[in-house]
Protein backbone atom coordinates (compact mmCIF):
# COMPACT_ATOMS: atom_id res chain seq x y z
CA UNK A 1 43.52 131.22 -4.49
CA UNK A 2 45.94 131.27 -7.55
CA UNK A 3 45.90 133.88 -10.24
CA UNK A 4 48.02 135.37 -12.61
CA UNK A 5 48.19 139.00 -14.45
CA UNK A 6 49.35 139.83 -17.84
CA UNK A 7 50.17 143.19 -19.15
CA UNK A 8 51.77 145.37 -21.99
CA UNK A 9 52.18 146.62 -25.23
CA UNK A 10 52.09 144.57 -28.39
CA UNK A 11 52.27 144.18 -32.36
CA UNK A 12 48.90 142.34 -33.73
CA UNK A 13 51.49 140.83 -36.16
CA UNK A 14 54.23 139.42 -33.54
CA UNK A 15 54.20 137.20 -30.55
CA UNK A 16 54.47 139.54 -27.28
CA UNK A 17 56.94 136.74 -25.67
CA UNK A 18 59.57 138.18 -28.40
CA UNK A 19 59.47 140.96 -27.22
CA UNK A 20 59.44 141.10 -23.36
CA UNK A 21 62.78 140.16 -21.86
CA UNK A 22 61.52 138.31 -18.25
CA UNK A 23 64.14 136.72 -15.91
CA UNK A 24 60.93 134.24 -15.38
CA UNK A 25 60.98 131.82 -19.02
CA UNK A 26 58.01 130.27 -17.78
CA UNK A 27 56.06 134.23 -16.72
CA UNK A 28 57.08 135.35 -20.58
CA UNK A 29 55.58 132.11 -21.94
CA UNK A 30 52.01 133.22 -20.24
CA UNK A 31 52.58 136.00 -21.62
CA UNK A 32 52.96 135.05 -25.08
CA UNK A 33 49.73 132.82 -24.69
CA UNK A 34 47.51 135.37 -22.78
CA UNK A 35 47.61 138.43 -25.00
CA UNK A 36 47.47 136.17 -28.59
CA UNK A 37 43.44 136.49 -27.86
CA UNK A 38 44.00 140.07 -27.26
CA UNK A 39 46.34 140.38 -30.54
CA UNK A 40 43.53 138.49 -32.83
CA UNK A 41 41.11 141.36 -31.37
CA UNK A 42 43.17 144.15 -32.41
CA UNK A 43 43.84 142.42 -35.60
CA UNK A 44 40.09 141.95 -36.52
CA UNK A 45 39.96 146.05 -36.16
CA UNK A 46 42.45 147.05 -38.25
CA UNK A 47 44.97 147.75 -35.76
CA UNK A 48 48.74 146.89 -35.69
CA UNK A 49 49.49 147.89 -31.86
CA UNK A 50 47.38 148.15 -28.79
CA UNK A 51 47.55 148.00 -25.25
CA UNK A 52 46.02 145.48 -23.82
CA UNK A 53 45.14 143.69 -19.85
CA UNK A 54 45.02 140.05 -19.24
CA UNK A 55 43.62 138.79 -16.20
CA UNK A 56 43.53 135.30 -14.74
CA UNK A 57 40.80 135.84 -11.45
CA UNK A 58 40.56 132.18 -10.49
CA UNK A 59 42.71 129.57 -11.97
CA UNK A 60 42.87 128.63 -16.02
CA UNK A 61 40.57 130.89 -17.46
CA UNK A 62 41.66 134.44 -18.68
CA UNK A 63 39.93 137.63 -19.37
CA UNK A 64 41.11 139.95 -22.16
CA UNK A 65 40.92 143.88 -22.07
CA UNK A 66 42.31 145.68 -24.92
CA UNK A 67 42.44 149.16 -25.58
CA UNK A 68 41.26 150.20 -29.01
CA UNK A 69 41.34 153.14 -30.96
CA UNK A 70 41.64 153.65 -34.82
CA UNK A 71 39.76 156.49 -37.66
CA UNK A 72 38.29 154.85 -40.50
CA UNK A 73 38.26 157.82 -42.06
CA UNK A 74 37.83 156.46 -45.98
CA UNK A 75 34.16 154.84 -45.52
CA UNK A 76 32.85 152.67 -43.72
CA UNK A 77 35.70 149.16 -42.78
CA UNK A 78 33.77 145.86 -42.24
CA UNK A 79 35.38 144.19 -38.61
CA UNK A 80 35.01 139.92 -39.13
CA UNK A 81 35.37 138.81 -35.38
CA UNK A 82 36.14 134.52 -35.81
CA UNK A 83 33.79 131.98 -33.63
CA UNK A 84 34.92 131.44 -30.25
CA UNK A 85 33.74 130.02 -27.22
CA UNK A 86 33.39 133.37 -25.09
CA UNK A 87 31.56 136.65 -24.92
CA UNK A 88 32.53 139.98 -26.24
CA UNK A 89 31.43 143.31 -24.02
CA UNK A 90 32.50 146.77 -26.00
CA UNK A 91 32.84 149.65 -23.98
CA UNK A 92 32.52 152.64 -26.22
CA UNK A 93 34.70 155.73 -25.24
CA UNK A 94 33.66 157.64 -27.64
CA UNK A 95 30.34 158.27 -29.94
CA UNK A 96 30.62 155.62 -32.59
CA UNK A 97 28.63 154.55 -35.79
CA UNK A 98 28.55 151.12 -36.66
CA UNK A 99 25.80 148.52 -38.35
CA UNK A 100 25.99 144.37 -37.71
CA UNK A 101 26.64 142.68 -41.04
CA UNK A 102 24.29 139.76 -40.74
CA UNK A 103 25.90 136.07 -42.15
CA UNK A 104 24.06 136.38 -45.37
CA UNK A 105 26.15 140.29 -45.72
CA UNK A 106 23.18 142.08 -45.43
CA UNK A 107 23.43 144.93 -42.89
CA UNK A 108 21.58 146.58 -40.44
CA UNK A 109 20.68 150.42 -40.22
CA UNK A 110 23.61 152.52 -39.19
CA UNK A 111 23.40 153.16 -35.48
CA UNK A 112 24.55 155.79 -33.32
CA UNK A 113 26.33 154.33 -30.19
CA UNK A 114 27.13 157.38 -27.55
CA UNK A 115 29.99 156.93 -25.38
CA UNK A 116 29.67 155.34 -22.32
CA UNK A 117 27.54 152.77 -23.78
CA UNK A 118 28.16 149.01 -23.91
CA UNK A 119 27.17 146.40 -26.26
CA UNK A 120 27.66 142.71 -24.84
CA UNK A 121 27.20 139.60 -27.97
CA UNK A 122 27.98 136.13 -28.16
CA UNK A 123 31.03 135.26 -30.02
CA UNK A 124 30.46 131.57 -30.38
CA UNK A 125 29.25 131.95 -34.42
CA UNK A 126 31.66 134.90 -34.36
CA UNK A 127 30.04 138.08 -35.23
CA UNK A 128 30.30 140.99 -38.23
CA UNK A 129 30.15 144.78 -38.00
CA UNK A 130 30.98 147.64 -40.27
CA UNK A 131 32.44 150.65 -38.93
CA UNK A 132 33.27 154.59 -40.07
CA UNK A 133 34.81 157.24 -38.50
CA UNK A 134 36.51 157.41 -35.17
CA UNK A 135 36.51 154.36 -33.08
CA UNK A 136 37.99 153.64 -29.30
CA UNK A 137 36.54 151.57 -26.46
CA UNK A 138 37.57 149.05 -24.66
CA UNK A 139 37.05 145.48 -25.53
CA UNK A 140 36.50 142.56 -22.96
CA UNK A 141 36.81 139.41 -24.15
CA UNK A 142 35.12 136.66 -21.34
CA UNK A 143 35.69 133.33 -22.39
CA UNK A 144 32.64 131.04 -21.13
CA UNK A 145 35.10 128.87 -19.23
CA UNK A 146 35.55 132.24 -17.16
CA UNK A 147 31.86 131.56 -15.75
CA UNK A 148 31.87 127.88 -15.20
CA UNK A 149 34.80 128.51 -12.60
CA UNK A 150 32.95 131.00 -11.04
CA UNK A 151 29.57 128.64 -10.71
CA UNK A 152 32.31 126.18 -9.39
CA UNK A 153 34.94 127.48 -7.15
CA UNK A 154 33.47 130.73 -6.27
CA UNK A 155 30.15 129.36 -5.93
CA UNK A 156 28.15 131.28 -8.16
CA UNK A 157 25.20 129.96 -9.91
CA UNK A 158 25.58 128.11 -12.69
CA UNK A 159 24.84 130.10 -16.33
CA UNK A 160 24.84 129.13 -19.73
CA UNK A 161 24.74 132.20 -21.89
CA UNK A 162 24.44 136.08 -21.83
CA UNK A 163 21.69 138.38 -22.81
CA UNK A 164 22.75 140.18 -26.47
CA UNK A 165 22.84 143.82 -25.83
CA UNK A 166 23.34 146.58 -28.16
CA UNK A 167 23.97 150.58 -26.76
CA UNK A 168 22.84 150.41 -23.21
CA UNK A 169 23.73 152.24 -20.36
CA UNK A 170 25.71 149.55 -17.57
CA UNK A 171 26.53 151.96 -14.82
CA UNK A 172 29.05 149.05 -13.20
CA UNK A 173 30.84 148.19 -16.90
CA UNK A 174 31.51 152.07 -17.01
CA UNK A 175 32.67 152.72 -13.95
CA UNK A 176 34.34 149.41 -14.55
CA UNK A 177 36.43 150.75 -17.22
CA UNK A 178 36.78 153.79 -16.40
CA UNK A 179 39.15 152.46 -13.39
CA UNK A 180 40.87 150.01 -16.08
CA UNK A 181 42.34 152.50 -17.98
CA UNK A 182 44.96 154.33 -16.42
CA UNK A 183 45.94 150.70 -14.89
CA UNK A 184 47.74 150.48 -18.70
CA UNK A 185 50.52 152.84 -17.27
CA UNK A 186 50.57 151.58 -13.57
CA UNK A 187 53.58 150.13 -11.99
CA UNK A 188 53.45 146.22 -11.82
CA UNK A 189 52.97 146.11 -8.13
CA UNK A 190 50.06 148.36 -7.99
CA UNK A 191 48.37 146.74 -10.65
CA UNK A 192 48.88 143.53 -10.14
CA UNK A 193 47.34 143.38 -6.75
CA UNK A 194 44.02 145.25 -7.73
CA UNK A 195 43.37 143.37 -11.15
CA UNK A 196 42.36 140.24 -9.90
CA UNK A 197 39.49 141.81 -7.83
CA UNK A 198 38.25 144.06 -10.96
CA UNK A 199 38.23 141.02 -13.66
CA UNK A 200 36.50 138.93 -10.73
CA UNK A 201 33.57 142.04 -10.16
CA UNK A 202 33.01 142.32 -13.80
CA UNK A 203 32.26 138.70 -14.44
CA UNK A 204 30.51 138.35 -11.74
CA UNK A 205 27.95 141.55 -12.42
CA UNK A 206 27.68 140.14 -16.19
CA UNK A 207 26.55 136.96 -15.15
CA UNK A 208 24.32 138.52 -12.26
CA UNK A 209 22.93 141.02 -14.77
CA UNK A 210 22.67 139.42 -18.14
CA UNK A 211 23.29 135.62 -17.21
CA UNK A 212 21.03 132.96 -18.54
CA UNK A 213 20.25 129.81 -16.01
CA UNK A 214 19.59 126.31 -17.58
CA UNK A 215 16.37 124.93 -16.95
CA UNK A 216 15.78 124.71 -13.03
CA UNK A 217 13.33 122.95 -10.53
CA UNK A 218 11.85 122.83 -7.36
CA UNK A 219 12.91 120.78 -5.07
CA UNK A 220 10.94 117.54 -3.51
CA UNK A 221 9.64 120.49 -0.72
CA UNK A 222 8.20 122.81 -3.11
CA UNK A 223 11.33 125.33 -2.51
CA UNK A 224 14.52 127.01 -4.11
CA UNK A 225 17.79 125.79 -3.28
CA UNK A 226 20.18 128.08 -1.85
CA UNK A 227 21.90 128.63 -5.45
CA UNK A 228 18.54 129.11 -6.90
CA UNK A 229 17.43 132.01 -4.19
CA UNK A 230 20.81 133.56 -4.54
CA UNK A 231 20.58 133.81 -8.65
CA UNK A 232 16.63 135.15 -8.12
CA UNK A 233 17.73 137.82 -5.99
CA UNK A 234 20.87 138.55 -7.67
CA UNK A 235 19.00 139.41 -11.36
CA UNK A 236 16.91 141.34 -9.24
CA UNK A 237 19.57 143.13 -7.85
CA UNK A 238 21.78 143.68 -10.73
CA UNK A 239 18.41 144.64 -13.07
CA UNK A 240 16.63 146.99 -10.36
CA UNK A 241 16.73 150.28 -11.96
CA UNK A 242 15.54 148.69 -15.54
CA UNK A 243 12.15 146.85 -13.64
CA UNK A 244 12.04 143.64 -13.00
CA UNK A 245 8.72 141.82 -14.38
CA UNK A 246 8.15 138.29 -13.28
CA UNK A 247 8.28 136.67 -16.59
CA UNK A 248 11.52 138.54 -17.22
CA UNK A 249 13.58 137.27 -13.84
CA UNK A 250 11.52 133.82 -14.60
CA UNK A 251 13.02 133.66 -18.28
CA UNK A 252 16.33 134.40 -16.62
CA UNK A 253 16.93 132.12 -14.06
CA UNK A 254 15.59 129.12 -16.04
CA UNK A 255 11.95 128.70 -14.18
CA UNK A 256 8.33 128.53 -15.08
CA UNK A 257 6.91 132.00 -14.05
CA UNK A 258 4.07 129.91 -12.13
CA UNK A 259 7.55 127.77 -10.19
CA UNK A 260 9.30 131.18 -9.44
CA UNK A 261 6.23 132.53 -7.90
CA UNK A 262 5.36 129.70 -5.73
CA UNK A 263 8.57 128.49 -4.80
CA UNK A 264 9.95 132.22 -3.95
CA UNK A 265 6.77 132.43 -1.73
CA UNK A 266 7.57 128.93 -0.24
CA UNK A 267 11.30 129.75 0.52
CA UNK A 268 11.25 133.19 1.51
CA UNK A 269 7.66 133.57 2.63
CA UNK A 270 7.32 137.07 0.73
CA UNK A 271 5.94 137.06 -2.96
CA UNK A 272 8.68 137.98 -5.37
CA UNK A 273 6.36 141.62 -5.93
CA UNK A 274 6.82 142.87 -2.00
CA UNK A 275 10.51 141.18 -1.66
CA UNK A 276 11.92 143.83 -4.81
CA UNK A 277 9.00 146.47 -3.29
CA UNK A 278 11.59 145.78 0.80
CA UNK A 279 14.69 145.89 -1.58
CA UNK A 280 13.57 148.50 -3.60
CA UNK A 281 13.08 150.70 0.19
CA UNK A 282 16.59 149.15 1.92
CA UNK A 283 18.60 149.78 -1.01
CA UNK A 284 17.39 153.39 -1.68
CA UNK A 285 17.82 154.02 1.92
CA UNK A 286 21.73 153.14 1.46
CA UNK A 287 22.33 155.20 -1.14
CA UNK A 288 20.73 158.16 0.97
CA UNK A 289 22.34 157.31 3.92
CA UNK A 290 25.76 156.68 2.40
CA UNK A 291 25.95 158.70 -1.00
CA UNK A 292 25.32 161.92 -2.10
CA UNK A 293 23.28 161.07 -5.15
CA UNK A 294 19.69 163.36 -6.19
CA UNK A 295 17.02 162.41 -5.09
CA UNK A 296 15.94 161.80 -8.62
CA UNK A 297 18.94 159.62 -9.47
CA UNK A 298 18.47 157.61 -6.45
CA UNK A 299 14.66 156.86 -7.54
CA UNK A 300 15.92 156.04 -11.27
CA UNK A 301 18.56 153.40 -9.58
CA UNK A 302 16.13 151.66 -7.39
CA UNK A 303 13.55 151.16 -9.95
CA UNK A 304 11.08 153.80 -9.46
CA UNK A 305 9.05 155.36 -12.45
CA UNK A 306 9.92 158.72 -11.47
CA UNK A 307 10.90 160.69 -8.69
CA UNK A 308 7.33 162.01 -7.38
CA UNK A 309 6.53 158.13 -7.42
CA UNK A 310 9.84 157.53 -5.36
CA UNK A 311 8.90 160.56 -2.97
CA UNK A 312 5.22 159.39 -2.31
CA UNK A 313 6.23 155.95 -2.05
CA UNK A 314 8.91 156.35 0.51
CA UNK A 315 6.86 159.46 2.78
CA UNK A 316 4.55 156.19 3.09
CA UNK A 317 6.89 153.51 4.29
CA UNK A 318 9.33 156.03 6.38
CA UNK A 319 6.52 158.75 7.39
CA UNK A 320 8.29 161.38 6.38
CA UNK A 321 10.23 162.21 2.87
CA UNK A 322 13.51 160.28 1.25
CA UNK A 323 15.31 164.43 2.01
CA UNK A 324 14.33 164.85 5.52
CA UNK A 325 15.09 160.69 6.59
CA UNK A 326 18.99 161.84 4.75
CA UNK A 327 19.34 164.60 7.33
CA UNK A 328 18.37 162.39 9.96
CA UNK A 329 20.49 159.35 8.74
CA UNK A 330 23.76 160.65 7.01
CA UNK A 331 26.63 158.26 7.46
C-alpha cells in the first residue's frame, strides 16, 4: 500500500521546497505541498519556525504534526485558525491557559488546560482562541479526507464528524505523542518506516473513540451488518474506561437506541449491557495477565466505578480475586 513521509524544519514565512536540496525534484515538491498546512498552523500561533511531521498513511490524504512552542508573555495573543475541511487535536505539553473567542468575539472563561491533556475541534468554520503565557503541544491536523480513505480502503466504518473535546485525558493521543517527538531528530530510515503505522493508529483510535456514524439501519433480517457490529464494539472499546450508556454508543454510531438494542441482541445474541459486562472481564484479565498495571488502574481502564467494585465483581466471575488470578496467570 503506497505512502509517503514528510519531515523537517521550516520558516512559517517561506516555502520548505526552497530550502531542502533533494536529488528527487518530484520528493522536494511533496515536500513543499505537505508542510504549507503545517506552516499556516505555526503561522496562526505566532510562530516563525517549527518542526513539524507529515504523514501520508494510505494514499492522497496527509496528516500534519507540528511542534509548537512560544511565551506570550505581554497578555493574553488571540490565535484565528481559517475554515478547513479537517479536524484539529492539541496535545498540550505543558499547563496552558487559554479561552475560545466565540464568532461574535465574545470569550469564554479562562481555562486551565494541564499537560497531557488534549482538546480535539472541528476546523471546518475555523475556530478562535486567546492565549497567555507559555504555550507548547503538539498539533495534529486530520483532514476529513484522512477518514473517508480509511472507511474505504482500510475498511473502517464510515464517519462523518468528531466529538468536540476540550481538556480530557486520551491515554492513546498521549502516549501517541509522546513517541512522536523524538521522531523530529531521527534518522530518515528509522522514521520513515515507523510513521506510517503511528499516523494510521491515531486516526484510526479518533474515529473509533470520538467518530460520529451517519444515520444507520437494520437490515431486511432485523440485524447489524458486519461494519455496523464492528463500529458498536469499537466505541465501546475505545470509550470503556469513560462508561458506555446506551443512548451514548446509540448517538454515536448513528442508531435509534431502541435499533441498537434489538439488533445487537439479534446479531450477537448478547444484549449490548452483558457483551461490555464479558469485555469489561476479558479485557481486564489482559491487562493482568500481560501488564503490570494496579489493580486500581486496571479497574479505572475497564470501566469500573472503583476498585472495591472491580474486586467484588471479578472474585464473582473468576472465584477468586483480580491479585491472586495475576499470580496464577502472569504472561
Amino acid at each position: 500500500m503506497p505512502f509517503e513521509i514528510c519531515v523537517g524544519n521550516f520558516e512559517a514565512q517561506h516555502l520548505v521546497g526552497t530550502a531542502i536540496q533533494s536529488p528527487a525534484r518530484m520528493i522536494e515538491t511533496h515536500v513543499s505541498e505537505a508542510l504549507t498546512v503545517s506552516e499556516r498552523i505555526a503561522a496562526c500561533f505566532g510562530i516563525s519556525a517549527a518542526r513539524a511531521l507529515a504523514i501520508r498513511p494510505l494514499y492522497e490524504a496527509k496528516l500534519a504534526v507540528v511542534h509548537l512552542e512560544h511565551s506570550y508573555d505581554n497578555g493574553e495573543h488571540t490565535i484565528l485558525l481559517p475554515a478547513d475541511d479537517a479536524f484539529l487535536v492539541m496535545l498540550y505539553l505543558v499547563d496552558v491557559d487559554h479561552c475560545d473567542v466565540r464568532p461574535d468575539g465574545a470569550r469564554t472563561p479562562l481555562k486551565a488546560y494541564s499537560r497531557g491533556s488534549m482538546c480535539l475541534i472541528s476546523l471546518r468554520n475555523g475556530a478562535a482562541i486567546s492565549v497567555r503565557g507559555r504555550f507548547e503541544a503538539l498539533a495534529f491536523h486530520i483532514p476529513s479526507a484522512l477518514f473517508i480513505e480509511l472507511a474505504e480502503e482500510a475498511g473502517e466504518p464510515r464517519i462523518d464528524d468528531l466529538i468536540t473535546c476540550r481538556g480530557i485525558d486520551d491515554q492513546v493521543v498521549r502516549n501517541i505523542g509522546a513517541a512522536l517527538i523524538p521522531m523530529f531528530d531521527m534518522p530518515d530510515e528509522v522514521r520513515d518506516t515507523l510513521l506510517p503505522h503511528i499516523g494510521l493508529a491515531l486516526s484510526a483510535h479518533l474515529a473509533h473513540r470520538y467518530g460520529r456514524s451517519p444515520i444507520q439501519h437494520l437490515s431486511g433480517t432485523g440485524q447489524l451488518s458486519p461494519l455496523q457490529e464492528k463500529r458498536i464494539k469499537a466505541y465501546i472499546a475505545a470509550n470503556l474506561s469513560g462508561g458506555t450508556p446506551v443512548d451514548k454508543i446509540a448517538e454515536a454510531c448513528g442508531f435509534s437506541v431502541d435499533e441498537l438494542c434489538s439488533g445487537f441482541l439479534s446479531t450477537t445474541g448478547q444484549s449490548v449491557s452483558e457483551w461490555i459486562a464479558s469485555y469489561r472481564m476479558s479485557r481486564a484479565q489482559s491487562q493482568l495477565s500481560r501488564t503490570g498495571e494496579t489493580i486500581a488502574r486496571i479497574a479505572a481502564e475497564c470501566g469500573f466505578p472503583d476498585e472495591n467494585e472491580f474486586v467484588a465483581t471479578f472474585t464473582r466471575a473468576e472465584g477468586v480475586p483480580p491479585a491472586a488470578w495475576r499470580l496464577r496467570n502472569r504472561h
